[in-house]
Protein backbone atom coordinates (compact mmCIF):
# COMPACT_ATOMS: atom_id res chain seq x y z
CA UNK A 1 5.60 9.73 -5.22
CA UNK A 2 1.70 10.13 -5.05
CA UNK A 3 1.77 11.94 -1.95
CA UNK A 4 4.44 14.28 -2.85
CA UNK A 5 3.35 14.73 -5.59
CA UNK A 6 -0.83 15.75 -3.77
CA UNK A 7 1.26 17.75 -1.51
CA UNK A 8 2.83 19.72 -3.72
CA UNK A 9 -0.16 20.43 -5.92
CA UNK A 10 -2.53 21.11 -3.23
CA UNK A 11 0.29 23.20 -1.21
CA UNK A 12 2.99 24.48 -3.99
CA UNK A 13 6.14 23.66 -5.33
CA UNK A 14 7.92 25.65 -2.24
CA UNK A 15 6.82 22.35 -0.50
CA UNK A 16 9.77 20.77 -2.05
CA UNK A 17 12.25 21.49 0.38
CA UNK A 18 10.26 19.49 2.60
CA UNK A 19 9.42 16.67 0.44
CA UNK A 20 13.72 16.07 -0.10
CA UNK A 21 14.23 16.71 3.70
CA UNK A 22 11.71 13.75 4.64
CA UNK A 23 13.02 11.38 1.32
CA UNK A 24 16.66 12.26 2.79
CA UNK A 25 15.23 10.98 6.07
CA UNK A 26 13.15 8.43 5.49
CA UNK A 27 15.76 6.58 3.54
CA UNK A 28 18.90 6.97 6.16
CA UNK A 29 16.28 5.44 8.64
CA UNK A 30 15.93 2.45 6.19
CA UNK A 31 19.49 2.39 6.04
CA UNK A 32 20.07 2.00 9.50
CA UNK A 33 17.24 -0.30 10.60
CA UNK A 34 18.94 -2.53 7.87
CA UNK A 35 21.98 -3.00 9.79
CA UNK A 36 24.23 0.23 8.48
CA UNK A 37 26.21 2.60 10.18
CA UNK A 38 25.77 5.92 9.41
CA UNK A 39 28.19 6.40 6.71
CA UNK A 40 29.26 9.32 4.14
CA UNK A 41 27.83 6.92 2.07
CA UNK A 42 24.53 5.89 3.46
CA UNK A 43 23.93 9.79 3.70
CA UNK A 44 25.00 9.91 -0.08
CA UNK A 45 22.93 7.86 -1.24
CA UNK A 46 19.88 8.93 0.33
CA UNK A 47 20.82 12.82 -0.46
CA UNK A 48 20.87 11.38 -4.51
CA UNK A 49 17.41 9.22 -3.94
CA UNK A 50 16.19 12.16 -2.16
CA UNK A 51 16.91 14.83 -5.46
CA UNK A 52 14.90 12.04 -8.00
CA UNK A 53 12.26 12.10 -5.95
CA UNK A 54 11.78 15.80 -5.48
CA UNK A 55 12.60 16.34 -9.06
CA UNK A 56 9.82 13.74 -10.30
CA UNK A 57 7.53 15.11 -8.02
CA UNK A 58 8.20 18.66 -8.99
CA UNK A 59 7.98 17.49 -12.82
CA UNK A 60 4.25 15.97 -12.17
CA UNK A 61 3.82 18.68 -10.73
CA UNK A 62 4.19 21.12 -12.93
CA UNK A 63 2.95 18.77 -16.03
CA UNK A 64 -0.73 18.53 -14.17
């Protein structure tokens, strides 16, 4: 969260979109490289992760 959260201060909260995209990514990778197919729920799972994280880090965001 701390460097979504730097982006996002430094750059604005428009740089969400971005932050979700790479969470959404970052986590299917994981997924995989564990041993998973790419499933509806693998890409489920990351899409929920993926909205936590870009709502904490708009949240901090906003709070600072």
């Amino acid at each position: 969260m701390g460097i979504s959260l730097g982006s996002l201060l430094i750059w604005g909260l428009p740089l969400v979109v971005c932050v979700v995209l790479g969470s959404i990514l970052l986590n299917i990778s994981i997924a995989m490289a564990s041993g998973r197919e790419f499933s509806s729920e693998v890409f489920l799972v990351a899409v929920e992760i993926a909205c936590g994280s870009g709502l904490a880090s708009v949240a901090g965001a906003l709070l600072i």
